[in-house]
PDB file of N, CA and C in Angstrom:
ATOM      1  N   UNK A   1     -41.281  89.164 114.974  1.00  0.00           N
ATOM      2  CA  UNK A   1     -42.341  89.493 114.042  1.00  0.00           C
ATOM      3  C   UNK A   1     -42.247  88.635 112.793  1.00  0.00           C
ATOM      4  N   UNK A   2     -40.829  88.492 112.259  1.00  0.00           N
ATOM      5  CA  UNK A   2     -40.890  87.578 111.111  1.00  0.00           C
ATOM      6  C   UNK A   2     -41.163  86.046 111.261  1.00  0.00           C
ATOM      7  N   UNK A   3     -41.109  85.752 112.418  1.00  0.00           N
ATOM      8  CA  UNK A   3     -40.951  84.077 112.834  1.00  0.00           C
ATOM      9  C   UNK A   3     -42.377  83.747 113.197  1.00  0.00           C
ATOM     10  N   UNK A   4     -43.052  84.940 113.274  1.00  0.00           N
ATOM     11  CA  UNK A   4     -44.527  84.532 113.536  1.00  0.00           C
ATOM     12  C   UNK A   4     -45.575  84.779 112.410  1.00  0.00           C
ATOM     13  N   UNK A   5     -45.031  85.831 111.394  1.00  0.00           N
ATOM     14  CA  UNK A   5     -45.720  86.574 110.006  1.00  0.00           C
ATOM     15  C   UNK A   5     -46.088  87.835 110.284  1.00  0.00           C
ATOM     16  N   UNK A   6     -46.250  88.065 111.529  1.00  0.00           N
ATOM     17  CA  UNK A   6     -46.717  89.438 111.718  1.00  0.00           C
ATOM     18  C   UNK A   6     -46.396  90.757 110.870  1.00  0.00           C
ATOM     19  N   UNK A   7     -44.470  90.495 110.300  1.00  0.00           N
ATOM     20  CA  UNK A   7     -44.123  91.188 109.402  1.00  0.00           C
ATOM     21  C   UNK A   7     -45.145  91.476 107.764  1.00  0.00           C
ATOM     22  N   UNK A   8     -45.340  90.284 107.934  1.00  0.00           N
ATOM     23  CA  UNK A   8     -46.255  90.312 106.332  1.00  0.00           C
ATOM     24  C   UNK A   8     -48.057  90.699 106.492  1.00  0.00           C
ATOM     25  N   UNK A   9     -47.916  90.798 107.677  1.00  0.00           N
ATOM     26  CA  UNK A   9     -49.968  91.182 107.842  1.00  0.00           C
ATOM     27  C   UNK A   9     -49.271  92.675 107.969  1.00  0.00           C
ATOM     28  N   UNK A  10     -48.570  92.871 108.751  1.00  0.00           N
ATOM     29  CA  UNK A  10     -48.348  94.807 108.651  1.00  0.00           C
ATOM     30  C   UNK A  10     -48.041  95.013 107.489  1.00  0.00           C
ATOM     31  N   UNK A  11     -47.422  94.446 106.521  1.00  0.00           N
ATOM     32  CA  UNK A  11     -46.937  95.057 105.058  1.00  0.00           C
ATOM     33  C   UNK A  11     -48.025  94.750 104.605  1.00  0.00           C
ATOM     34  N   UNK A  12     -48.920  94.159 104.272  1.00  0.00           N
ATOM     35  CA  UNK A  12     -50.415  94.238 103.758  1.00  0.00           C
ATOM     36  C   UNK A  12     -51.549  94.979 104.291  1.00  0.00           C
ATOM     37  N   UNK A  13     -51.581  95.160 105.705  1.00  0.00           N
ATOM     38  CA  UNK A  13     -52.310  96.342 105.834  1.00  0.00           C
ATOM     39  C   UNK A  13     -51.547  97.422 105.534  1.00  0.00           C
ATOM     40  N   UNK A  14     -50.310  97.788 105.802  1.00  0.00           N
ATOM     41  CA  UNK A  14     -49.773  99.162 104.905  1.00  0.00           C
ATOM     42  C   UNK A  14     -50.160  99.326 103.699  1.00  0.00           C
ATOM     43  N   UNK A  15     -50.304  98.471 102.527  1.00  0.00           N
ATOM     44  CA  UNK A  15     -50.470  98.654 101.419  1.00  0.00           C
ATOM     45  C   UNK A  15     -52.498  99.130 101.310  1.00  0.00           C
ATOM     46  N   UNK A  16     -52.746  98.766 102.318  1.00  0.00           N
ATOM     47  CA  UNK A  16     -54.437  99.124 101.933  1.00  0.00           C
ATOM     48  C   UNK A  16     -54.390 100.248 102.671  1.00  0.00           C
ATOM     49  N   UNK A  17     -53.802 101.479 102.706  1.00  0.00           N
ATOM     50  CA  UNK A  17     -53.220 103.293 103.261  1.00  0.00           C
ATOM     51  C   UNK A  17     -53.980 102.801 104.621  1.00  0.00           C
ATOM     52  N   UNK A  18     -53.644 102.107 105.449  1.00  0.00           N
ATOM     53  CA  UNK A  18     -54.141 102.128 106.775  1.00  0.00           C
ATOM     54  C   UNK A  18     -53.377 102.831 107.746  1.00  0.00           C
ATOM     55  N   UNK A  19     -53.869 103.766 108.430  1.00  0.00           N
ATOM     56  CA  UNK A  19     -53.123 104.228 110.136  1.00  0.00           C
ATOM     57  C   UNK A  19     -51.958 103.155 110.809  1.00  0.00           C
ATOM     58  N   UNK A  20     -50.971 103.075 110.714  1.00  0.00           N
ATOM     59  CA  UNK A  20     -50.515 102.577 111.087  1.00  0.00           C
ATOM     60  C   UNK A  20     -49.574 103.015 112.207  1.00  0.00           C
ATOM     61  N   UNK A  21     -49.627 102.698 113.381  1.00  0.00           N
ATOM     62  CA  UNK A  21     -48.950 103.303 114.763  1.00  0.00           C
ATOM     63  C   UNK A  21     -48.039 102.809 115.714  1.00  0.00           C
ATOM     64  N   UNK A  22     -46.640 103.228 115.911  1.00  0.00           N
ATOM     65  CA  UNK A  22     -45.847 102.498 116.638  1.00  0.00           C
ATOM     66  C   UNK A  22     -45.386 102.629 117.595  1.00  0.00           C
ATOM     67  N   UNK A  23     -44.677 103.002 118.461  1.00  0.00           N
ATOM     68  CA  UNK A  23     -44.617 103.281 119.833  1.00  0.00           C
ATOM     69  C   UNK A  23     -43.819 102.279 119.920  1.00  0.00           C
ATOM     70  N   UNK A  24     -42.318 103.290 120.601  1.00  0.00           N
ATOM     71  CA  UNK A  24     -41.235 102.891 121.575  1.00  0.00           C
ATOM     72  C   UNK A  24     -40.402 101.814 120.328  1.00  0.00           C
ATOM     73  N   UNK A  25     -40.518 100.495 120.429  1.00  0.00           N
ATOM     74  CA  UNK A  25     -39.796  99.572 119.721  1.00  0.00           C
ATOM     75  C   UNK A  25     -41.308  99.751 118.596  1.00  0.00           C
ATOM     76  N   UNK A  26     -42.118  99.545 118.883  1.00  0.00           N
ATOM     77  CA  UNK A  26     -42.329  99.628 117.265  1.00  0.00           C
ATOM     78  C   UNK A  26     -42.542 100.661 116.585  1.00  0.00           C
ATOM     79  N   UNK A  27     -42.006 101.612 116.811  1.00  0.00           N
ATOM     80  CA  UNK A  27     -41.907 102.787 115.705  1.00  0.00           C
ATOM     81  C   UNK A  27     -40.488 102.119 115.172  1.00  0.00           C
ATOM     82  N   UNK A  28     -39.415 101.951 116.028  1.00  0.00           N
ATOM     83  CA  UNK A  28     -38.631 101.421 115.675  1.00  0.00           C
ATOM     84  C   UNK A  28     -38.451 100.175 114.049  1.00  0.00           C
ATOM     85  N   UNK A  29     -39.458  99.008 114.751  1.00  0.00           N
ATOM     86  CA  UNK A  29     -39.411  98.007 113.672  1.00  0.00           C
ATOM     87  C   UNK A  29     -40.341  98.506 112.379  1.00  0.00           C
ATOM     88  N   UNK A  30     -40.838  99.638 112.343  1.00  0.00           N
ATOM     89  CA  UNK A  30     -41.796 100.004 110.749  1.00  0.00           C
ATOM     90  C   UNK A  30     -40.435 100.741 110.270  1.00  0.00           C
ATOM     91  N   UNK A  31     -39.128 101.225 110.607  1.00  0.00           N
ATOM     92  CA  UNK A  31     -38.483 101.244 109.747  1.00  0.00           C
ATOM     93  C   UNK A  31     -37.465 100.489 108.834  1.00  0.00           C
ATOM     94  N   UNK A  32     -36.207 100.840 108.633  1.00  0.00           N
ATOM     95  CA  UNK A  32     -35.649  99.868 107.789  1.00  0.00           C
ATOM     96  C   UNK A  32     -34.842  98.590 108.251  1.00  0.00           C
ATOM     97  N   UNK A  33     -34.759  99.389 109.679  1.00  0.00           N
ATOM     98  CA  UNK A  33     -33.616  98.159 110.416  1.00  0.00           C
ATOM     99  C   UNK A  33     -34.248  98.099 111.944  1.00  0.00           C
ATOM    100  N   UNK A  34     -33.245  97.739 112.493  1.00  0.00           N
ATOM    101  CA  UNK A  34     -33.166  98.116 113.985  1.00  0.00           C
ATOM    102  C   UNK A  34     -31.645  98.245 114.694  1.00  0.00           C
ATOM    103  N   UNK A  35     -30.925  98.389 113.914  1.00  0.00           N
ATOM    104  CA  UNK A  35     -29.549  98.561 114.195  1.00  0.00           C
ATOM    105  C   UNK A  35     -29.078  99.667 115.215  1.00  0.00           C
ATOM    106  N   UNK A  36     -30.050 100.750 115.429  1.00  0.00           N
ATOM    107  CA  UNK A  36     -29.676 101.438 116.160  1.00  0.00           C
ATOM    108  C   UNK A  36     -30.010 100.961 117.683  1.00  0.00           C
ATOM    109  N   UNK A  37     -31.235 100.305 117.517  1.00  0.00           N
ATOM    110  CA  UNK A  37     -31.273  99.235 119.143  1.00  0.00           C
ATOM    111  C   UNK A  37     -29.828  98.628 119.298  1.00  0.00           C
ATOM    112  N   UNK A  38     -29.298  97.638 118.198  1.00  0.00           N
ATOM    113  CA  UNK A  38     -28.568  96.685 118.523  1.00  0.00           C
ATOM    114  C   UNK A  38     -27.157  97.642 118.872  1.00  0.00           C
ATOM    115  N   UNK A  39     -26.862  98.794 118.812  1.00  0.00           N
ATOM    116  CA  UNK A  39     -26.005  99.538 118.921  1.00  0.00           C
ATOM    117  C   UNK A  39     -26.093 100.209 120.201  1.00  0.00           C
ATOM    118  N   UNK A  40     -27.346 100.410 120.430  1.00  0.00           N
ATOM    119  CA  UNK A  40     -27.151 101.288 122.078  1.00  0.00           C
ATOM    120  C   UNK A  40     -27.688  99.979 123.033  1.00  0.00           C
ATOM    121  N   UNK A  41     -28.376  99.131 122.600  1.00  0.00           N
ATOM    122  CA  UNK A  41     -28.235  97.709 123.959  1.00  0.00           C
ATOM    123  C   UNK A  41     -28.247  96.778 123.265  1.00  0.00           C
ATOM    124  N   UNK A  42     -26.958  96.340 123.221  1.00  0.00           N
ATOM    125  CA  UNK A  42     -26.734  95.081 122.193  1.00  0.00           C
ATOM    126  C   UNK A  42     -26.795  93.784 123.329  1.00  0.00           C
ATOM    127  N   UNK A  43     -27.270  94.107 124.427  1.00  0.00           N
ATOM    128  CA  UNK A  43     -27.035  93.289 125.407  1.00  0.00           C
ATOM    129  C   UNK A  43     -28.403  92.616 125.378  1.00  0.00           C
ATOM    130  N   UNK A  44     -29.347  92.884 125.273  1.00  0.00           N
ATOM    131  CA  UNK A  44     -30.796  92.712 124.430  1.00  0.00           C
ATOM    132  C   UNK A  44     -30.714  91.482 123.281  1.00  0.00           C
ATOM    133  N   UNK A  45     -29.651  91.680 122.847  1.00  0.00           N
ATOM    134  CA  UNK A  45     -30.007  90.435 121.471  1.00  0.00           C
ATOM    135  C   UNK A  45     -29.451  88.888 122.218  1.00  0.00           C
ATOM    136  N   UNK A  46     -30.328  88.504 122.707  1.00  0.00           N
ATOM    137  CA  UNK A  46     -29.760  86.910 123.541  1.00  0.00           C
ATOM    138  C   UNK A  46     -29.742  86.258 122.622  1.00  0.00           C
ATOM    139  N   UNK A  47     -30.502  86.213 121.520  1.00  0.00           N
ATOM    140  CA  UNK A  47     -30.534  85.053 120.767  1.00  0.00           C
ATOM    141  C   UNK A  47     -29.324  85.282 119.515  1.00  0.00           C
ATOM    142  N   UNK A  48     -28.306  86.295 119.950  1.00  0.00           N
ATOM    143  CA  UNK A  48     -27.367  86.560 118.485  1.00  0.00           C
ATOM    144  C   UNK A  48     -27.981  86.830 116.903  1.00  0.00           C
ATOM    145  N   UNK A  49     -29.178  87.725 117.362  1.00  0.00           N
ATOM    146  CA  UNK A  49     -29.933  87.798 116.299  1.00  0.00           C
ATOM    147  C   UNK A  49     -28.989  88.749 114.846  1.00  0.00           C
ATOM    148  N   UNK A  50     -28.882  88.185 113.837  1.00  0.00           N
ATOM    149  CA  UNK A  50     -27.850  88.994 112.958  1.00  0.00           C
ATOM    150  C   UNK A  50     -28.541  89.468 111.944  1.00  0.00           C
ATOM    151  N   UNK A  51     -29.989  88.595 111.304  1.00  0.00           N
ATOM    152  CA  UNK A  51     -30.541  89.866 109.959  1.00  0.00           C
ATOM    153  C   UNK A  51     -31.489  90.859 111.193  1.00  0.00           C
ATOM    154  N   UNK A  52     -30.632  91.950 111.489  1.00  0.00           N
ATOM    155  CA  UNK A  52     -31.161  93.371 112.118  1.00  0.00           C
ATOM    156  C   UNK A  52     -32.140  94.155 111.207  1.00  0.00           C
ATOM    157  N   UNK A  53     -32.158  93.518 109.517  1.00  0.00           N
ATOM    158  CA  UNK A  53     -33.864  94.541 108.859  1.00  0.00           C
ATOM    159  C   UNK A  53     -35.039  94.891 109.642  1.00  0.00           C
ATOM    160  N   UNK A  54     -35.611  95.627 109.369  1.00  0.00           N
ATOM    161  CA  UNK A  54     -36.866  95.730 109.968  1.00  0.00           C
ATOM    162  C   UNK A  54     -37.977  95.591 108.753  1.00  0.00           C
ATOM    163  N   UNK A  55     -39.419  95.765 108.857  1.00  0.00           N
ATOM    164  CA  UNK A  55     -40.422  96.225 108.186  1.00  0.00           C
ATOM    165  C   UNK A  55     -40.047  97.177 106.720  1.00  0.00           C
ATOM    166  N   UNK A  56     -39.288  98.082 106.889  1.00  0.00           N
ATOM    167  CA  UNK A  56     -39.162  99.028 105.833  1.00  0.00           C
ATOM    168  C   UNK A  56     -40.030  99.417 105.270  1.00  0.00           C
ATOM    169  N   UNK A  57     -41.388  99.942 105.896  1.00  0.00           N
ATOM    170  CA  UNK A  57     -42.389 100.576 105.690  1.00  0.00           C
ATOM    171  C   UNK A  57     -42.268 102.262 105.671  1.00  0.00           C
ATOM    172  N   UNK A  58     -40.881 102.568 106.307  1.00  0.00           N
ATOM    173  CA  UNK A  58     -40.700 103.814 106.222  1.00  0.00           C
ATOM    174  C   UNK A  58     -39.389 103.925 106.128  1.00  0.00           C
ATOM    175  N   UNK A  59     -38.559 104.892 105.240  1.00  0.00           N
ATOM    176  CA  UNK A  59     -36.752 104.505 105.282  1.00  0.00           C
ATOM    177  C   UNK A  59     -36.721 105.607 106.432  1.00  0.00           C
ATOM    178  N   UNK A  60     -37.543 106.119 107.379  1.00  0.00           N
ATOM    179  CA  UNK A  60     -36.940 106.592 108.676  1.00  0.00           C
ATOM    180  C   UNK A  60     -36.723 105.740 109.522  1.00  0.00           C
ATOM    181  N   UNK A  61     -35.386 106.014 109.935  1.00  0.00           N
ATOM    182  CA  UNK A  61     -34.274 105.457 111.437  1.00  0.00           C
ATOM    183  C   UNK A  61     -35.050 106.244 112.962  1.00  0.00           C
ATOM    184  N   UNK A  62     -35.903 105.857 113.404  1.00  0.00           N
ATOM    185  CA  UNK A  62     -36.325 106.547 114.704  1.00  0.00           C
ATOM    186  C   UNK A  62     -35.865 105.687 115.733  1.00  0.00           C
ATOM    187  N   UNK A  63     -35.123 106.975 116.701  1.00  0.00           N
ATOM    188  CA  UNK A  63     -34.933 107.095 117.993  1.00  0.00           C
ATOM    189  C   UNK A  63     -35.677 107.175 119.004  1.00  0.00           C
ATOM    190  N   UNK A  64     -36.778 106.300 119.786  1.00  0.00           N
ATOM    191  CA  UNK A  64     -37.528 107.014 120.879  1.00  0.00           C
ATOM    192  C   UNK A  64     -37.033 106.992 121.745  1.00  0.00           C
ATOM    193  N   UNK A  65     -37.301 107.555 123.041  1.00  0.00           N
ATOM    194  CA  UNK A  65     -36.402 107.932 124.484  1.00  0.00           C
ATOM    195  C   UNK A  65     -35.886 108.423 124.347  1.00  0.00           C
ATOM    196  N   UNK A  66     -35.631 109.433 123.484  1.00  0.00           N
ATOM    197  CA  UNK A  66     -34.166 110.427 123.410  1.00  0.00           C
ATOM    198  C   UNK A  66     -33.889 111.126 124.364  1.00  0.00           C
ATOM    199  N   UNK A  67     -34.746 111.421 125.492  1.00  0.00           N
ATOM    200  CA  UNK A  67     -34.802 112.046 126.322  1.00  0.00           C
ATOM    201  C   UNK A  67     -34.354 111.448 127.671  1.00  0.00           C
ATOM    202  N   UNK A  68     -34.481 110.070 127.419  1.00  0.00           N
ATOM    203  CA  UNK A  68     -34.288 109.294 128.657  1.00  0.00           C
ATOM    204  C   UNK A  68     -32.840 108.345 128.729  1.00  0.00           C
ATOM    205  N   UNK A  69     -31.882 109.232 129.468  1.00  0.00           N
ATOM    206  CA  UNK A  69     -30.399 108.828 129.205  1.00  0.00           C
ATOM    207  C   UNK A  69     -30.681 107.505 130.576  1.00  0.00           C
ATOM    208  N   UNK A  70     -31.307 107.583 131.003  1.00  0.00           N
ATOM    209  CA  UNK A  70     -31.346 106.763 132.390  1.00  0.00           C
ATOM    210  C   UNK A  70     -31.673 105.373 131.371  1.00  0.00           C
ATOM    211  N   UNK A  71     -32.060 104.795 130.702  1.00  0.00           N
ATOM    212  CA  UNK A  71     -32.276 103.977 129.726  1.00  0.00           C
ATOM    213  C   UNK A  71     -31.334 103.973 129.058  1.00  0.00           C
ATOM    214  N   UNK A  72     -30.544 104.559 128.493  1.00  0.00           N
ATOM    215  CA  UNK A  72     -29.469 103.992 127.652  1.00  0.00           C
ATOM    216  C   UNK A  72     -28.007 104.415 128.323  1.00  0.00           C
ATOM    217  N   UNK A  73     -28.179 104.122 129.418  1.00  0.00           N
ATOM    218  CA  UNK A  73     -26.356 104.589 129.770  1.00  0.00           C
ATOM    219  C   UNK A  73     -25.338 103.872 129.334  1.00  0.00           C
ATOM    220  N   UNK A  74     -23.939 104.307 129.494  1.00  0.00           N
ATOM    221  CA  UNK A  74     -22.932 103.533 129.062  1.00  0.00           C
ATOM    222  C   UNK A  74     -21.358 104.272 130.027  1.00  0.00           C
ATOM    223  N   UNK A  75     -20.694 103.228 129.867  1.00  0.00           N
ATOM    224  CA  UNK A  75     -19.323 103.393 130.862  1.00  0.00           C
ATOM    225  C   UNK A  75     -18.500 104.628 130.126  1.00  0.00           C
ATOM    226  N   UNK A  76     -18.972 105.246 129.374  1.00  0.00           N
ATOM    227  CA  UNK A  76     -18.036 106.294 128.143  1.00  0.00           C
ATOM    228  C   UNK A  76     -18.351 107.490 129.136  1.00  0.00           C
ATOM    229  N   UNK A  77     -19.858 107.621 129.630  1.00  0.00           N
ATOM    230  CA  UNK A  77     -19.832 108.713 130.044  1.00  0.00           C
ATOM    231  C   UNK A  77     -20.343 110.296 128.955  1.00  0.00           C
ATOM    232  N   UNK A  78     -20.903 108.934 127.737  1.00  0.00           N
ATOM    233  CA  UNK A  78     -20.852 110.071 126.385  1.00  0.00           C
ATOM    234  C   UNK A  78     -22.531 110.517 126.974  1.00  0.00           C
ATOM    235  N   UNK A  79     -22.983 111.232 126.038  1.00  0.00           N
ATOM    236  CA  UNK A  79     -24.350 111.348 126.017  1.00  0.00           C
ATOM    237  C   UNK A  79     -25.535 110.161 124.740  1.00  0.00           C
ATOM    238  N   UNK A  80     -26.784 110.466 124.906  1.00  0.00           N
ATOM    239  CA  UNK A  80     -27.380 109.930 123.941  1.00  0.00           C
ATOM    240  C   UNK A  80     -26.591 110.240 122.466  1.00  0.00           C
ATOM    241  N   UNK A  81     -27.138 111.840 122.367  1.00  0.00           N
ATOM    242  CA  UNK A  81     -27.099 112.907 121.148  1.00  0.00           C
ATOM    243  C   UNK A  81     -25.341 112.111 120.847  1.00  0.00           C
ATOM    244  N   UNK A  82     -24.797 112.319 121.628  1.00  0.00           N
ATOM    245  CA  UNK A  82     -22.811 112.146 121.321  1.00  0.00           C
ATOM    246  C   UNK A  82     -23.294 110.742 120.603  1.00  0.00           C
ATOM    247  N   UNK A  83     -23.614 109.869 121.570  1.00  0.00           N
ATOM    248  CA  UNK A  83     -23.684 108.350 120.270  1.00  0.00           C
ATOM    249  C   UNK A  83     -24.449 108.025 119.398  1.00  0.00           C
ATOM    250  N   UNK A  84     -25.390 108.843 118.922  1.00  0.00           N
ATOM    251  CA  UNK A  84     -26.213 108.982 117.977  1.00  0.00           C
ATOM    252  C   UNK A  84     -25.492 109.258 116.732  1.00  0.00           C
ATOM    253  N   UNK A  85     -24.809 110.433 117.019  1.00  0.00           N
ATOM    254  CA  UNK A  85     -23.970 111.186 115.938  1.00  0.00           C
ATOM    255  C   UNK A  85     -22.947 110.164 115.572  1.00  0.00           C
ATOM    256  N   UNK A  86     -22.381 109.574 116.146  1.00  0.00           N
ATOM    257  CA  UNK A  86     -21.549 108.076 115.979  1.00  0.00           C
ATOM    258  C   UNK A  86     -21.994 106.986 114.830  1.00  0.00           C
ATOM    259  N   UNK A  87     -23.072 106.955 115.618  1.00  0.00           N
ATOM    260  CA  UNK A  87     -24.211 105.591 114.900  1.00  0.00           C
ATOM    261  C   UNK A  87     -24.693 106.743 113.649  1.00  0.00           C
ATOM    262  N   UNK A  88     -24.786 107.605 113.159  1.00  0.00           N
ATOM    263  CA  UNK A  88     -24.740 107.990 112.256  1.00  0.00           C
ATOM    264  C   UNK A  88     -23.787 108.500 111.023  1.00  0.00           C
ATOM    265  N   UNK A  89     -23.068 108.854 111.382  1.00  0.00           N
ATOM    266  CA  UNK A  89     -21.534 108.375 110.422  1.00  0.00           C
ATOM    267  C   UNK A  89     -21.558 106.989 109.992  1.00  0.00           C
ATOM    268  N   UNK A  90     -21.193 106.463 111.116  1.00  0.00           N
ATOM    269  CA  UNK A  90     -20.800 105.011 111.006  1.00  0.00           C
ATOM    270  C   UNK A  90     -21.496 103.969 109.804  1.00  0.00           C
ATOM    271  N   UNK A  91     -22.968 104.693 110.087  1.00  0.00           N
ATOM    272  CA  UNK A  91     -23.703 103.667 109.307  1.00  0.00           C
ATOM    273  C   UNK A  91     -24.133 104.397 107.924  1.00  0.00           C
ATOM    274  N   UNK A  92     -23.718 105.739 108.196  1.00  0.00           N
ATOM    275  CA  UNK A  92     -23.895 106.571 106.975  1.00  0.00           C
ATOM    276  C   UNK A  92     -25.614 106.760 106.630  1.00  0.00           C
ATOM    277  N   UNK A  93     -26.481 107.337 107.806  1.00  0.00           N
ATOM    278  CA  UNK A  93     -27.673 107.552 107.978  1.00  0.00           C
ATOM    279  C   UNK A  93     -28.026 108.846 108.663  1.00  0.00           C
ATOM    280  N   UNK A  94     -29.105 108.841 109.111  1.00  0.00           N
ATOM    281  CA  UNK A  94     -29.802 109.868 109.918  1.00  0.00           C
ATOM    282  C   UNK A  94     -31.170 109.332 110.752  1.00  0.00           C
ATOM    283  N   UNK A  95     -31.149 109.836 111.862  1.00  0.00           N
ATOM    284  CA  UNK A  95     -31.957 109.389 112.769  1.00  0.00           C
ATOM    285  C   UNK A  95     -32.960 110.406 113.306  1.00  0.00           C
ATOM    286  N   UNK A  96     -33.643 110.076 113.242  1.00  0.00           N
ATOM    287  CA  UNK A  96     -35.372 111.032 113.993  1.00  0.00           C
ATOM    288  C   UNK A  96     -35.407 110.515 115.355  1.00  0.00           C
ATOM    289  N   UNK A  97     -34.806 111.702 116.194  1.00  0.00           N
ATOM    290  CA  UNK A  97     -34.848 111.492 117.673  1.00  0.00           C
ATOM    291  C   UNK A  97     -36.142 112.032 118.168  1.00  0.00           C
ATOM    292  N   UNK A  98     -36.753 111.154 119.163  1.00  0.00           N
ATOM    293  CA  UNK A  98     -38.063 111.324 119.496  1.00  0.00           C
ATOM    294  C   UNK A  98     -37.804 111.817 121.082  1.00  0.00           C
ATOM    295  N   UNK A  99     -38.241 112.543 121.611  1.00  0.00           N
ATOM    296  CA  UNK A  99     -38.491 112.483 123.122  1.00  0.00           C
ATOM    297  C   UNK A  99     -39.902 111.620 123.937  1.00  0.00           C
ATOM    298  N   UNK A 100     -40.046 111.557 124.995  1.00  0.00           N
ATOM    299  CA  UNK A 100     -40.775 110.515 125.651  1.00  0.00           C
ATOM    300  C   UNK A 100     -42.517 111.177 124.844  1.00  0.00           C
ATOM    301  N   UNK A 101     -42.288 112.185 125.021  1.00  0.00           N
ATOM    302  CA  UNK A 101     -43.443 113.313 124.703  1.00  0.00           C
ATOM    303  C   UNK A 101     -44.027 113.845 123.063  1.00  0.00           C
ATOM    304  N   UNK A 102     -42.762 113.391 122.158  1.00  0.00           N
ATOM    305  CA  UNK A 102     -42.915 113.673 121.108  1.00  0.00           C
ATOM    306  C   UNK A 102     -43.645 112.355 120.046  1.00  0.00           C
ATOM    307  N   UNK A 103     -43.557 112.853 118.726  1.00  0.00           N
ATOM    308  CA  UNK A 103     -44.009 111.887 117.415  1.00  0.00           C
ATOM    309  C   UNK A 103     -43.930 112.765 116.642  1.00  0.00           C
ATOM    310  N   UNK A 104     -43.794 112.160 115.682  1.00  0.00           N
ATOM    311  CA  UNK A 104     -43.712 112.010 113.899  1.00  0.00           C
ATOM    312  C   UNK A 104     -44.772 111.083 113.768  1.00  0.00           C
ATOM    313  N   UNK A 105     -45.117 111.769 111.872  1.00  0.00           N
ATOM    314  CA  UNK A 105     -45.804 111.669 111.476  1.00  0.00           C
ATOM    315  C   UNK A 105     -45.449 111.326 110.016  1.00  0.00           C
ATOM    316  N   UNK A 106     -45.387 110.144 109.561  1.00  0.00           N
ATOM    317  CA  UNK A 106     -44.682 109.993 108.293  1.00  0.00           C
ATOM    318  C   UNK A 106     -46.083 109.352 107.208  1.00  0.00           C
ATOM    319  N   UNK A 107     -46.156 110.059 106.300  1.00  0.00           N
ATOM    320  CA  UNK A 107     -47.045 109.258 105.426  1.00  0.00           C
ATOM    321  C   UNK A 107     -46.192 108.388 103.948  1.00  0.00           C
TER     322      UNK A 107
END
């Protein structure tokens, strides 16, 4: 989004109170980072991508798929919720877990 500008046409239509709607990864990138992607599939970043900011159109951390462990498995055997709570200490945050079915609504 930043390598193309797209970041800066969404921060200008945000600023004119427009609807703005994200879904899956982009609910993700309208918040502050994306660190919690790079934490549950870091296998995803091919290009060693390291400024992880996002948009920061909203200081909510959202989780979508929370529901769908078949998407984020791992050899631990932990659950989603178990590494969530991880990635939240760790980074000293809080996360809005979404299910496949759910949304938030942030103005």
């Amino acid at each position: 989004m930043k390598k193309s500008g797209a970041d800066l046409i969404l921060k200008d239509i945000a600023k004119q109170n427009t609807v703005i709607v994200g879904v899956s990864a982009g609910a993700i990138i309208l918040g502050p980072n994306i660190e919690v992607v790079n934490y549950f599939t870091p296998q995803i970043n091919t290009v060693d991508m390291q400024d992880l900011t996002a948009l920061g159109l909203t200081n909510k951390a959202i989780f979508p798929h929370y529901d769908r462990e078949d998407l984020f498995q791992n050899n631990s055997g932990r659950s989603i919720e178990d590494r969530l709570k991880v990635f939240e200490n760790i980074n000293k945050c809080s996360v809005v877990r979404l299910k496949d079915d759910e949304s938030v609504l942030i103005q």
